[in-house]
C-alpha atoms as a PDB file:
ATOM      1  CA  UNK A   1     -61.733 -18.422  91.500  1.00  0.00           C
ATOM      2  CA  UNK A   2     -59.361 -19.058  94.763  1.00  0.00           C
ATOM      3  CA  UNK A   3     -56.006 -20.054  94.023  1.00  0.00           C
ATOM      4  CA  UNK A   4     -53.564 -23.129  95.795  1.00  0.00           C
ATOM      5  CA  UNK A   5     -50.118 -22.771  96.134  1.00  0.00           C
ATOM      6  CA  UNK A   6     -48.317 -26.344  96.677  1.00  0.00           C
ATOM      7  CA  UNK A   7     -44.689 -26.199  97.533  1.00  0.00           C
ATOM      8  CA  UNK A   8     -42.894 -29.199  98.752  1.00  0.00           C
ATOM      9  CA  UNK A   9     -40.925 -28.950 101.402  1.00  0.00           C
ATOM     10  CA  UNK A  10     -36.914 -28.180 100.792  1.00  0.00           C
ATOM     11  CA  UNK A  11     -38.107 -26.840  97.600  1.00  0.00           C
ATOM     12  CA  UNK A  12     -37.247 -23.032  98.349  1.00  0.00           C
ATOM     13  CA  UNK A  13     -36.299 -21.201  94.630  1.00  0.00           C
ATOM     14  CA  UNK A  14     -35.141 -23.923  93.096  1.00  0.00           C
ATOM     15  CA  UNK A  15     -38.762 -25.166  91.902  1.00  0.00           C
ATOM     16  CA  UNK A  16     -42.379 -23.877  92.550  1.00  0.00           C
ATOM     17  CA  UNK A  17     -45.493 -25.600  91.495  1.00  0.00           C
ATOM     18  CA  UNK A  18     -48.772 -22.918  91.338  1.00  0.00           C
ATOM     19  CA  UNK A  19     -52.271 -24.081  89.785  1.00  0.00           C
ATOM     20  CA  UNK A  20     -55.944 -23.003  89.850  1.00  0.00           C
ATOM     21  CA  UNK A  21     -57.897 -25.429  91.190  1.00  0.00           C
ATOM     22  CA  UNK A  22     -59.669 -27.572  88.286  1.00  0.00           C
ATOM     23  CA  UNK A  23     -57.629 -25.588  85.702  1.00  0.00           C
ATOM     24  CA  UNK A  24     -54.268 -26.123  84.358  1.00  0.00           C
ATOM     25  CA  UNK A  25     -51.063 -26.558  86.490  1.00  0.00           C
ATOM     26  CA  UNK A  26     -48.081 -23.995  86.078  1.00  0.00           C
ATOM     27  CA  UNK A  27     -44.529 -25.690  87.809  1.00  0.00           C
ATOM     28  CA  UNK A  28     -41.189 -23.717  87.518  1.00  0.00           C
ATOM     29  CA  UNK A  29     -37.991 -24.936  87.934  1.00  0.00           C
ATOM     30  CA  UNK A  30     -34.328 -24.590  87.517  1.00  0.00           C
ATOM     31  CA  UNK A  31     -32.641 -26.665  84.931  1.00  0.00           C
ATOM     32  CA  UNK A  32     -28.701 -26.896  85.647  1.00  0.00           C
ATOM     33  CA  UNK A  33     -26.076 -28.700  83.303  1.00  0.00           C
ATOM     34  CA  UNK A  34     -22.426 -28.949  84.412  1.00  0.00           C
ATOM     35  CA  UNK A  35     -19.439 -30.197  81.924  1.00  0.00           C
ATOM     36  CA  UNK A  36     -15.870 -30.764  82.722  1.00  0.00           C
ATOM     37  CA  UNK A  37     -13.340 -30.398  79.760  1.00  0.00           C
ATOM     38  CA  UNK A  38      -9.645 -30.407  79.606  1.00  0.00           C
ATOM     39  CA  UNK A  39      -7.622 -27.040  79.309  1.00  0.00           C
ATOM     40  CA  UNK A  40      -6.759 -26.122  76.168  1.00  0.00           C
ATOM     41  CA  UNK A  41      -5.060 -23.303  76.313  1.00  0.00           C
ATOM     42  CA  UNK A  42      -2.948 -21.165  78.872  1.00  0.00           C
ATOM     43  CA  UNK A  43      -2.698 -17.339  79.073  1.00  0.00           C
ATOM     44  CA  UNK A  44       0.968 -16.512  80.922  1.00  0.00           C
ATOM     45  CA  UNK A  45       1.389 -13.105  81.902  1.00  0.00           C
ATOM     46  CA  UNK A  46       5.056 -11.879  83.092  1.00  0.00           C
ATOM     47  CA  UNK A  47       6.610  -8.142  83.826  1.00  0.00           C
ATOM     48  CA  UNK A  48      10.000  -7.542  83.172  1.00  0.00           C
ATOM     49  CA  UNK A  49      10.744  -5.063  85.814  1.00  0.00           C
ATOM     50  CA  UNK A  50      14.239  -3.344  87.193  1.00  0.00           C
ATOM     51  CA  UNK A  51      15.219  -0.660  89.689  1.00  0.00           C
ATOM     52  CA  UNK A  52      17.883   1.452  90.366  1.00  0.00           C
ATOM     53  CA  UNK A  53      19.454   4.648  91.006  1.00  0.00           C
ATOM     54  CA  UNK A  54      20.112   5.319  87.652  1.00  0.00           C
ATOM     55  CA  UNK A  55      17.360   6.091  84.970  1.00  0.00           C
ATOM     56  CA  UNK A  56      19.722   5.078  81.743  1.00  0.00           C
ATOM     57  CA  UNK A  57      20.743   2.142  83.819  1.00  0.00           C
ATOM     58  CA  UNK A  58      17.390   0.621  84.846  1.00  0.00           C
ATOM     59  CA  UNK A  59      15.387   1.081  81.207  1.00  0.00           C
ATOM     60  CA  UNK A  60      18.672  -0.614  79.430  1.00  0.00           C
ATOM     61  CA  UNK A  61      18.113  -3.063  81.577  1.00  0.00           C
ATOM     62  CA  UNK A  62      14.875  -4.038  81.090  1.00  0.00           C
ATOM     63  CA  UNK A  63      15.516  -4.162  77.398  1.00  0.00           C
ATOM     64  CA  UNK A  64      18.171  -6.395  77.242  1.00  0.00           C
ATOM     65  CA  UNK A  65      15.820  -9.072  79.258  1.00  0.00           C
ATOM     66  CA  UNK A  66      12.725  -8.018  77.335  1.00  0.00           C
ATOM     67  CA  UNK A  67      14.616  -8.464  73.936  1.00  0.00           C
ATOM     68  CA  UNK A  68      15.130 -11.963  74.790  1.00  0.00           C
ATOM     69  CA  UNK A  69      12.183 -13.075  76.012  1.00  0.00           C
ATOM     70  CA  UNK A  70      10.121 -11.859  72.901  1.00  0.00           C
ATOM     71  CA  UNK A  71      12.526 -13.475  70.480  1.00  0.00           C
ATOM     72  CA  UNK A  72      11.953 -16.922  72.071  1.00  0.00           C
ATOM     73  CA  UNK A  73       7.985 -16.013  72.108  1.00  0.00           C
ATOM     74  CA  UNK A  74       8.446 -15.593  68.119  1.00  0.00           C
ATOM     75  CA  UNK A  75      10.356 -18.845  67.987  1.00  0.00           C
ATOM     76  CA  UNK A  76       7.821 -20.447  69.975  1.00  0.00           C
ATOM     77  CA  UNK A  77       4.878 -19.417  67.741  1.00  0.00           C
ATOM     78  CA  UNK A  78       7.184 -20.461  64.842  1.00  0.00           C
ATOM     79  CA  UNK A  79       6.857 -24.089  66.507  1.00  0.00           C
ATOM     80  CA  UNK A  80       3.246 -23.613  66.978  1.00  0.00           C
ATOM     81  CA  UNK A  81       3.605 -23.161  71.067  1.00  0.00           C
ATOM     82  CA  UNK A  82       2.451 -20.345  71.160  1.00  0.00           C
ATOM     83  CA  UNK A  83      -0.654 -18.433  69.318  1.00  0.00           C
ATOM     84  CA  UNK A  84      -0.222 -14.976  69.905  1.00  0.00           C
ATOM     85  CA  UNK A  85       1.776 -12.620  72.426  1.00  0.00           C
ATOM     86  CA  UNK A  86       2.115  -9.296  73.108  1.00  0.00           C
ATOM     87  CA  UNK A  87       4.498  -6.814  74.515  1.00  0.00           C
ATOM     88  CA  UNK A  88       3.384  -2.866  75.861  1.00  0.00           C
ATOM     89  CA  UNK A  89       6.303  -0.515  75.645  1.00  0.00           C
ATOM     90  CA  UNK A  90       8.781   0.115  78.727  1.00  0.00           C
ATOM     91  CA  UNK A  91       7.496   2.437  81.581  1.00  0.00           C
ATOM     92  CA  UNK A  92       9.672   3.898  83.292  1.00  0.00           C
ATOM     93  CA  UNK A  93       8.686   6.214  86.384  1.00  0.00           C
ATOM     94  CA  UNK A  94      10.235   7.179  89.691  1.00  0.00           C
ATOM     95  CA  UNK A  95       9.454   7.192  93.368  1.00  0.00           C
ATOM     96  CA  UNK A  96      11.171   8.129  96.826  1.00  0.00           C
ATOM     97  CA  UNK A  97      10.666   5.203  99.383  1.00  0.00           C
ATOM     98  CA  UNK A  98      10.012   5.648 102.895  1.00  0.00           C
ATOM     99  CA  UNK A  99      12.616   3.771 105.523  1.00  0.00           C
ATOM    100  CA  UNK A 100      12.157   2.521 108.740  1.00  0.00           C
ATOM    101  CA  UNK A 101      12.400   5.724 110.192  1.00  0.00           C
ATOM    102  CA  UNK A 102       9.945   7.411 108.125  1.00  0.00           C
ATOM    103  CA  UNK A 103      12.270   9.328 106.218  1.00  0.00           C
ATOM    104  CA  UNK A 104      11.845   9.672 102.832  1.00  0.00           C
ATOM    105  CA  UNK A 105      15.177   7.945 100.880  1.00  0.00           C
ATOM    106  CA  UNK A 106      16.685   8.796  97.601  1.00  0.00           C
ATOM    107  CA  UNK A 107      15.013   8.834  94.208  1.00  0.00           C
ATOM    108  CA  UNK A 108      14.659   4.948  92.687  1.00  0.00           C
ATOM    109  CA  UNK A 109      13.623   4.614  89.091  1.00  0.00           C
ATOM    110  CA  UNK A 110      11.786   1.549  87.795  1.00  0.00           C
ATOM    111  CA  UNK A 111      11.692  -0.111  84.732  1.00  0.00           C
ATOM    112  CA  UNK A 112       8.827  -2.433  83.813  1.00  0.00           C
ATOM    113  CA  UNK A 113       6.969  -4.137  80.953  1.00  0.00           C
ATOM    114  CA  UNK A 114       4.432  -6.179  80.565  1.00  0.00           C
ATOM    115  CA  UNK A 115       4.819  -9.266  78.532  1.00  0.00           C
ATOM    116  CA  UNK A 116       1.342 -11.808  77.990  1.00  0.00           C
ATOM    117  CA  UNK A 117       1.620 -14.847  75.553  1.00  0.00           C
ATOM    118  CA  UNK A 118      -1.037 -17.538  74.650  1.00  0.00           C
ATOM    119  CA  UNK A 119       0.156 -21.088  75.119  1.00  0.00           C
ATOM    120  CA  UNK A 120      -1.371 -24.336  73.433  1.00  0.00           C
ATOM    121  CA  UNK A 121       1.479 -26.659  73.907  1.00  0.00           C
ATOM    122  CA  UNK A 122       1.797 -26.831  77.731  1.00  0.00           C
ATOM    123  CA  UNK A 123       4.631 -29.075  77.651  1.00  0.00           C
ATOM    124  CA  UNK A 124       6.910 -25.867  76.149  1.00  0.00           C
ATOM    125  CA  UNK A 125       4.839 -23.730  78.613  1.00  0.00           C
ATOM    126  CA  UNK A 126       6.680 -25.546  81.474  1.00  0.00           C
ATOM    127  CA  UNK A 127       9.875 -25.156  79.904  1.00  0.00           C
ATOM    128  CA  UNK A 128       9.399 -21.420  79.616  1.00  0.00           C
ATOM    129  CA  UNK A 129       8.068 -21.108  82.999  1.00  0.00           C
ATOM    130  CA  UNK A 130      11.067 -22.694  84.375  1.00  0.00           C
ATOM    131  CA  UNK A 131      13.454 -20.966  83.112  1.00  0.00           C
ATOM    132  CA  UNK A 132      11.888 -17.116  82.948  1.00  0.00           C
ATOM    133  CA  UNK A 133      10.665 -17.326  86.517  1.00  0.00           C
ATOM    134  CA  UNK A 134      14.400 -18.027  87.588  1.00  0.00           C
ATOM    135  CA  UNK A 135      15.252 -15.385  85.633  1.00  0.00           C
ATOM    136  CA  UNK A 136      16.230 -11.635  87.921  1.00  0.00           C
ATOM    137  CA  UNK A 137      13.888  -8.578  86.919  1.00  0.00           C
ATOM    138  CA  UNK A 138      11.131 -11.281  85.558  1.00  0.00           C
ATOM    139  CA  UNK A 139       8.091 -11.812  87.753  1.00  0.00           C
ATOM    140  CA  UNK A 140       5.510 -14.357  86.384  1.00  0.00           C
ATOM    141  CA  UNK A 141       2.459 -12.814  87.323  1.00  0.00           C
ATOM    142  CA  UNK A 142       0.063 -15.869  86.753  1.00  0.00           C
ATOM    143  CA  UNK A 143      -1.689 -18.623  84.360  1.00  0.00           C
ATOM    144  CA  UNK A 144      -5.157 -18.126  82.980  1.00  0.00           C
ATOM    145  CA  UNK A 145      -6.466 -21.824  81.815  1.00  0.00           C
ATOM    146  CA  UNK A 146      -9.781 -22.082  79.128  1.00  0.00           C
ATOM    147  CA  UNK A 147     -10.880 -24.011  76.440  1.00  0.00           C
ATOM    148  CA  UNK A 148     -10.256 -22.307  73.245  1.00  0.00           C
ATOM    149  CA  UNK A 149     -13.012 -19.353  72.324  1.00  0.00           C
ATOM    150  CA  UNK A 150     -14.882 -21.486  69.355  1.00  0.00           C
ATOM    151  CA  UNK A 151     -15.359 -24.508  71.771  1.00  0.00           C
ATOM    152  CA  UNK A 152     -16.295 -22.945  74.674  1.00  0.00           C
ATOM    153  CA  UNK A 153     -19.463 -21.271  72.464  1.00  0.00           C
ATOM    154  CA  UNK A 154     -19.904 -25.349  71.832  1.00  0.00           C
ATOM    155  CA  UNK A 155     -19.675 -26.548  75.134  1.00  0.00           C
ATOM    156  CA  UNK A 156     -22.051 -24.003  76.253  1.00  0.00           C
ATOM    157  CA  UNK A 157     -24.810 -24.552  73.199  1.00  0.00           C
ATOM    158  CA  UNK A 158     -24.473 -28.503  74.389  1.00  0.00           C
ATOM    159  CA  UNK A 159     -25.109 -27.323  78.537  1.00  0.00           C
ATOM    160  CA  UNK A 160     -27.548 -25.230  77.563  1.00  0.00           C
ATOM    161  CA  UNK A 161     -29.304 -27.843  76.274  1.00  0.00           C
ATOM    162  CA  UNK A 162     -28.745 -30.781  78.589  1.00  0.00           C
ATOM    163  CA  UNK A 163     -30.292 -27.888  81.413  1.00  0.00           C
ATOM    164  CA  UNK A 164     -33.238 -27.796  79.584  1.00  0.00           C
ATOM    165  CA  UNK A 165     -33.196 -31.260  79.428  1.00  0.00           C
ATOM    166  CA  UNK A 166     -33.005 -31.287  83.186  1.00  0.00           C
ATOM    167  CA  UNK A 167     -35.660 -28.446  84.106  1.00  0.00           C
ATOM    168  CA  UNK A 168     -37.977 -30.596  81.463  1.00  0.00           C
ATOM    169  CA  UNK A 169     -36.885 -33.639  83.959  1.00  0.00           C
ATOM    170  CA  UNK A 170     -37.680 -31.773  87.505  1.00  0.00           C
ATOM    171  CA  UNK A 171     -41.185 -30.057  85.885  1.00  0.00           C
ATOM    172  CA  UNK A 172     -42.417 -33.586  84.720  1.00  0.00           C
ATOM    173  CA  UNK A 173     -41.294 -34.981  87.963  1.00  0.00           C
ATOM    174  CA  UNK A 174     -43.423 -32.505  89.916  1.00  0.00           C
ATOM    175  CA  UNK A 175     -46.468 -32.972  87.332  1.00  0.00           C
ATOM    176  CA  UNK A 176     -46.543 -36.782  88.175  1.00  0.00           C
ATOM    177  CA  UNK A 177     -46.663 -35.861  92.050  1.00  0.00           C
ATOM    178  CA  UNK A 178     -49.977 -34.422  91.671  1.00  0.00           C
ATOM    179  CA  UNK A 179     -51.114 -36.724  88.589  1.00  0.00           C
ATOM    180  CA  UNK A 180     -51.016 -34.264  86.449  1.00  0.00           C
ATOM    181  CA  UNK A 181     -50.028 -34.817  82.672  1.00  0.00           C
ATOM    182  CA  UNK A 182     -47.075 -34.193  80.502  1.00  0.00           C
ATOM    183  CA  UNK A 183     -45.773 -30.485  81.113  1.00  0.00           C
ATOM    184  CA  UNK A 184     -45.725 -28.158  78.407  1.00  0.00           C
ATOM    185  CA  UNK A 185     -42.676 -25.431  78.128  1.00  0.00           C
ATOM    186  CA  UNK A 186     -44.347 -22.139  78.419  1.00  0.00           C
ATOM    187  CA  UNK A 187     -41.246 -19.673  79.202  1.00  0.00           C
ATOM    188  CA  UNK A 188     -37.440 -20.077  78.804  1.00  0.00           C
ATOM    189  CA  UNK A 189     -35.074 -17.419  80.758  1.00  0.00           C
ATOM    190  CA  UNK A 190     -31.442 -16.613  82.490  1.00  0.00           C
ATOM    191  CA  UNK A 191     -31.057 -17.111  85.800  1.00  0.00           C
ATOM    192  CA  UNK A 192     -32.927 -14.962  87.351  1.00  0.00           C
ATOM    193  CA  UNK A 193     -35.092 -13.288  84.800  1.00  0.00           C
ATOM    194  CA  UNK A 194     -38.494 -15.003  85.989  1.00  0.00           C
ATOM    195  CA  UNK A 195     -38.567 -13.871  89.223  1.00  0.00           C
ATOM    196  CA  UNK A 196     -36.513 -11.327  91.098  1.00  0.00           C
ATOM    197  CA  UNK A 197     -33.267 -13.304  92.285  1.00  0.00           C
ATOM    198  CA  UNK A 198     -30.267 -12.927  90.070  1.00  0.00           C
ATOM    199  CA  UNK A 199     -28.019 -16.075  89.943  1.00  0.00           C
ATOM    200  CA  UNK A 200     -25.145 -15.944  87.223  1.00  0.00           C
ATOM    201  CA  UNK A 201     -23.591 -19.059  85.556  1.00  0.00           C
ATOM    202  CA  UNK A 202     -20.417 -19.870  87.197  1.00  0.00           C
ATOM    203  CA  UNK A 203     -17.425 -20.661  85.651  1.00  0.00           C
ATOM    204  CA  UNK A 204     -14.258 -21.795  86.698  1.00  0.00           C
ATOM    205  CA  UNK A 205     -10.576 -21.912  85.424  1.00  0.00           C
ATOM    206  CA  UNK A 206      -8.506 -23.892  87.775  1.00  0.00           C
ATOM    207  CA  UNK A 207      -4.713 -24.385  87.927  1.00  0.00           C
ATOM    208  CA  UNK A 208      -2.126 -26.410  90.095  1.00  0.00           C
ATOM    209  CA  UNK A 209       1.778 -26.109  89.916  1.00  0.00           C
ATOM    210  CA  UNK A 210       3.983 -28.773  91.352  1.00  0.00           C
ATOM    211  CA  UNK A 211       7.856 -29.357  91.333  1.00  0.00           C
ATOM    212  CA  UNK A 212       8.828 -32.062  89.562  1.00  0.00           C
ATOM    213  CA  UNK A 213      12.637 -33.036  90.196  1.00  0.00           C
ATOM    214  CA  UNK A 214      14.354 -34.546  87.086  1.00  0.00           C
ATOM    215  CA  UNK A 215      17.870 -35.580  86.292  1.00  0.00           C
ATOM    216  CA  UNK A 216      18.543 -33.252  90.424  1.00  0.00           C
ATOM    217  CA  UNK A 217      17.353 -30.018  88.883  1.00  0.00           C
ATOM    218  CA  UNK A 218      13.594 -28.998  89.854  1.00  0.00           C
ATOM    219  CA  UNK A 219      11.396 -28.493  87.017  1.00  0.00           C
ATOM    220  CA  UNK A 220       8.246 -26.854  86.979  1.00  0.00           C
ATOM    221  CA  UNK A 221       5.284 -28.924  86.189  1.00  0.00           C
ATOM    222  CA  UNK A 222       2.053 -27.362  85.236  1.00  0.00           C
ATOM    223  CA  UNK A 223      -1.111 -29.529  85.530  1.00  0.00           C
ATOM    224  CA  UNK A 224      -3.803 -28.265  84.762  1.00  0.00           C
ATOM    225  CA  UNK A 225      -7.482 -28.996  86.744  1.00  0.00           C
ATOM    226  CA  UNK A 226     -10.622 -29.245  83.998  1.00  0.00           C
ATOM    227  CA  UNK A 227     -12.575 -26.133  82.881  1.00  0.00           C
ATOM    228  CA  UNK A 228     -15.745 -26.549  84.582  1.00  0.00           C
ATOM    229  CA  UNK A 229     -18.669 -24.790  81.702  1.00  0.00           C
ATOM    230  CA  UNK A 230     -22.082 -24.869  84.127  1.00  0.00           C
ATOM    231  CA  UNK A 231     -25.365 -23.220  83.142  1.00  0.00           C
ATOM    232  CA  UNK A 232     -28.599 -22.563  84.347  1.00  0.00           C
ATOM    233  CA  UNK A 233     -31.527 -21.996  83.139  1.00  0.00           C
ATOM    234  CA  UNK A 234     -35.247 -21.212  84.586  1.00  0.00           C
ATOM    235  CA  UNK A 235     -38.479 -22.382  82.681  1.00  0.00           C
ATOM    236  CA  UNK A 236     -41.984 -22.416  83.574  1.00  0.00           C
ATOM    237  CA  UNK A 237     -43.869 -25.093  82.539  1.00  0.00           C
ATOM    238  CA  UNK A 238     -47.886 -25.719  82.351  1.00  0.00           C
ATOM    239  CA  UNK A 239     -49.599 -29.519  82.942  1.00  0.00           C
ATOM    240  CA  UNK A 240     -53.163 -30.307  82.679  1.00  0.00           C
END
């Protein structure tokens, strides 16, 4: 039996509707679902990191900042600040720069250790932010903002479901077009897993830093943007 193929214009991937004439009506769609919640915890990572001309000299150095540093991060998770942290042993290697001249100079050793640490309480964050990045032979590396593990699995179970909600929406909507009846879910996939285009979930994790001046001394405040959970999901549908 010969076959129509009715697809609205500006439709493209994003919904097709296929049916045998007289016979039932297939529609597929994309379902999307986009939720915006705040950040609720922050992943800091820092290297302590020296140089020099002498070896002894350089990984002494970085020990008496890295020392430090991890002794607040245990009084900090003492004050429930901070959930976990971690701290890889000191490498220490060696290298010959090139000058201006293209000369090879003399031997410089580095130092350097990586130091990562789990924030919940953003407010101490900013406080150790401020005063470690001013801090010689520390480089703060960057943030990492997300919702904490357990409710990001929730967030995603609840936009999962509102874009099934929403394909269910755009298939009935389609269905009534051609006066069909109510559409019937007959497949539920990925992105990308009913036909041949691939189209992952995105997900963000913004941040912003401003300078916030207080009592003359600039103090770093963090402000974090919402993490954005989106899904998609494709479904194919049938309507009589």
């Amino acid at each position: 039996m010969p076959r129509s193929v009715l697809m609205p214009a500006g439709l493209g991937l994003r919904g097709a509707v296929r049916q045998d004439v007289g016979m039932t009506l297939e529609i597929t769609v994309r379902g999307s679902a986009e939720q915006h919640h705040p950040a609720e915890r922050a992943v800091v990572s820092l290297a302590v990191a020296r140089e020099g001309a002498d070896k002894k000299a350089v990984f002494e150095g970085s020990v008496a900042i890295q020392e430090p540093l991890t002794s607040q991060l245990r009084g900090l998770v003492d004050l429930h600040a901070v959930t976990t942290w971690s701290s890889d042993q000191v490498r220490v290697y060696s290298h010959r720069p090139w000058d201006s001249a293209g000369k090879r100079g003399d031997t410089v050793h580095v130092a350097r250790v990586n130091v990562q640490a789990e924030f919940t309480d953003f407010e101490r964050l900013s406080g150790f932010l401020d005063f470690w990045s001013g801090t010689e032979g520390v480089e703060v590396e960057g943030v990492t903002w997300d919702v904490t593990p357990k409710n990001r699995r929730t967030y995603e179970d609840e936009a999962r479901k509102a874009a099934v909600d929403d394909a269910v929406s755009k298939a009935q909507s389609y269905a009534n077009a051609v006066r069909r009846g109510k559409v019937v879910a007959q497949h539920l996939a990925d992105p990308g897993m009913l036909t041949s285009q691939t189209d992952a979930p995105a997900r963000m994790m913004v941040t912003s830093a401003v300078m916030d001046s207080r009592d003359g001394h600039p103090t770093l405040d963090l402000t974090p943007e919402h993490i954005v959970i989106h899904v998609d999901v494709d479904a194919r549908f049938l309507a009589d």
